[in-house]
Protein backbone atom coordinates (compact mmCIF):
# COMPACT_ATOMS: atom_id res chain seq x y z
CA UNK A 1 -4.56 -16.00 25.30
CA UNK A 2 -7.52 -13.86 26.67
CA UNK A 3 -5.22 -13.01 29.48
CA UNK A 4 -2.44 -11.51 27.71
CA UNK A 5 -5.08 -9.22 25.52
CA UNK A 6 -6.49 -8.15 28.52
CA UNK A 7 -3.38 -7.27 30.32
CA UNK A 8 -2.23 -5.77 26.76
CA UNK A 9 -5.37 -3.84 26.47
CA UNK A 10 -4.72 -2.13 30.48
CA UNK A 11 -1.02 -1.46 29.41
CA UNK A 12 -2.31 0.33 26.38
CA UNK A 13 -4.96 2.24 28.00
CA UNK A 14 -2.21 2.82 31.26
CA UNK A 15 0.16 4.09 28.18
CA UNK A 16 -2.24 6.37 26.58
CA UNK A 17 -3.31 8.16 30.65
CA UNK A 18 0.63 8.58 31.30
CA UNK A 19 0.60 10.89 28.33
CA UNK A 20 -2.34 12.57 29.00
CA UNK A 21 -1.21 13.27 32.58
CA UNK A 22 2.10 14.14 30.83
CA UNK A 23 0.16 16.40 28.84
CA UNK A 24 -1.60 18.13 31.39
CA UNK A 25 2.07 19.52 32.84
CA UNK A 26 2.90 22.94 32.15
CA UNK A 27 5.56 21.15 29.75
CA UNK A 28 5.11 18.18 28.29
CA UNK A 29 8.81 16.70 27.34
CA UNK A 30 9.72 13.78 26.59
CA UNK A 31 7.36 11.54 28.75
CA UNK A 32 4.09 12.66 26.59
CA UNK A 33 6.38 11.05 23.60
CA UNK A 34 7.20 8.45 25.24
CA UNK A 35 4.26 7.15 26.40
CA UNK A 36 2.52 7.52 22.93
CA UNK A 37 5.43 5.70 21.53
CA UNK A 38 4.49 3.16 23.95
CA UNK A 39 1.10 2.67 23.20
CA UNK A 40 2.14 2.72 19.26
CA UNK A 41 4.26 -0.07 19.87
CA UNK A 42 2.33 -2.02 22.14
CA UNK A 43 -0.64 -1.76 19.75
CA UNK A 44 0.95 -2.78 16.47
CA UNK A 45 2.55 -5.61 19.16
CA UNK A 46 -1.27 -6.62 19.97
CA UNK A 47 -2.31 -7.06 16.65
CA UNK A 48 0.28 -8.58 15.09
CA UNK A 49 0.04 -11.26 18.21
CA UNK A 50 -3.69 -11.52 17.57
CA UNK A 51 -2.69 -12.28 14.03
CA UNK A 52 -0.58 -14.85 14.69
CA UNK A 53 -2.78 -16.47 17.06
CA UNK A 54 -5.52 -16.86 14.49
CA UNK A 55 -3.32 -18.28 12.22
CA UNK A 56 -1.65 -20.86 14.16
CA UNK A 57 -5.59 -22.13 15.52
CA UNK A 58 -5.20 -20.79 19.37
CA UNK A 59 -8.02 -18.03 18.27
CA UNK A 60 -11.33 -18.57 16.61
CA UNK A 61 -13.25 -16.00 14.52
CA UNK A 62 -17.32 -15.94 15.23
CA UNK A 63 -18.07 -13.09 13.06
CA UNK A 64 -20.54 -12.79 10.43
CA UNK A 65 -20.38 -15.03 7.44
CA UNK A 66 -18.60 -14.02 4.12
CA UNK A 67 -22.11 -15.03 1.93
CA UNK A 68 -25.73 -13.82 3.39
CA UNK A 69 -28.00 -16.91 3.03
């Protein structure tokens, strides 16, 4: 599971410098939006996925505890 966030996390980040290079062109088009849409997607994907995993047990959280002792 820490694989597939990782490699989700680079695709994201790999999304969001296509767009920026896109960006950079004299005229953007249809790449700059389609990269972003790519990066939309594949980070509402993430989450959801992340989601799931915690609910079906294959994630843990550590965070803080809900009461301060």
């Amino acid at each position: 599971m820490k694989w597939f966030i990782l490699i989700a996390f680079v695709l994201i980040i790999a999304s969001l410098a296509s767009a920026m290079l896109a960006m950079i062109r004299p005229r953007p088009g249809r790449n700059m939006v389609r990269s972003l849409g790519i990066r939309v997607a594949l980070s509402i994907l993430l989450f959801a996925l992340i989601l799931i995993a915690h609910w079906l047990g294959w994630i843990n959280s550590t965070g803080l505890p809900l009461m301060p002792r």
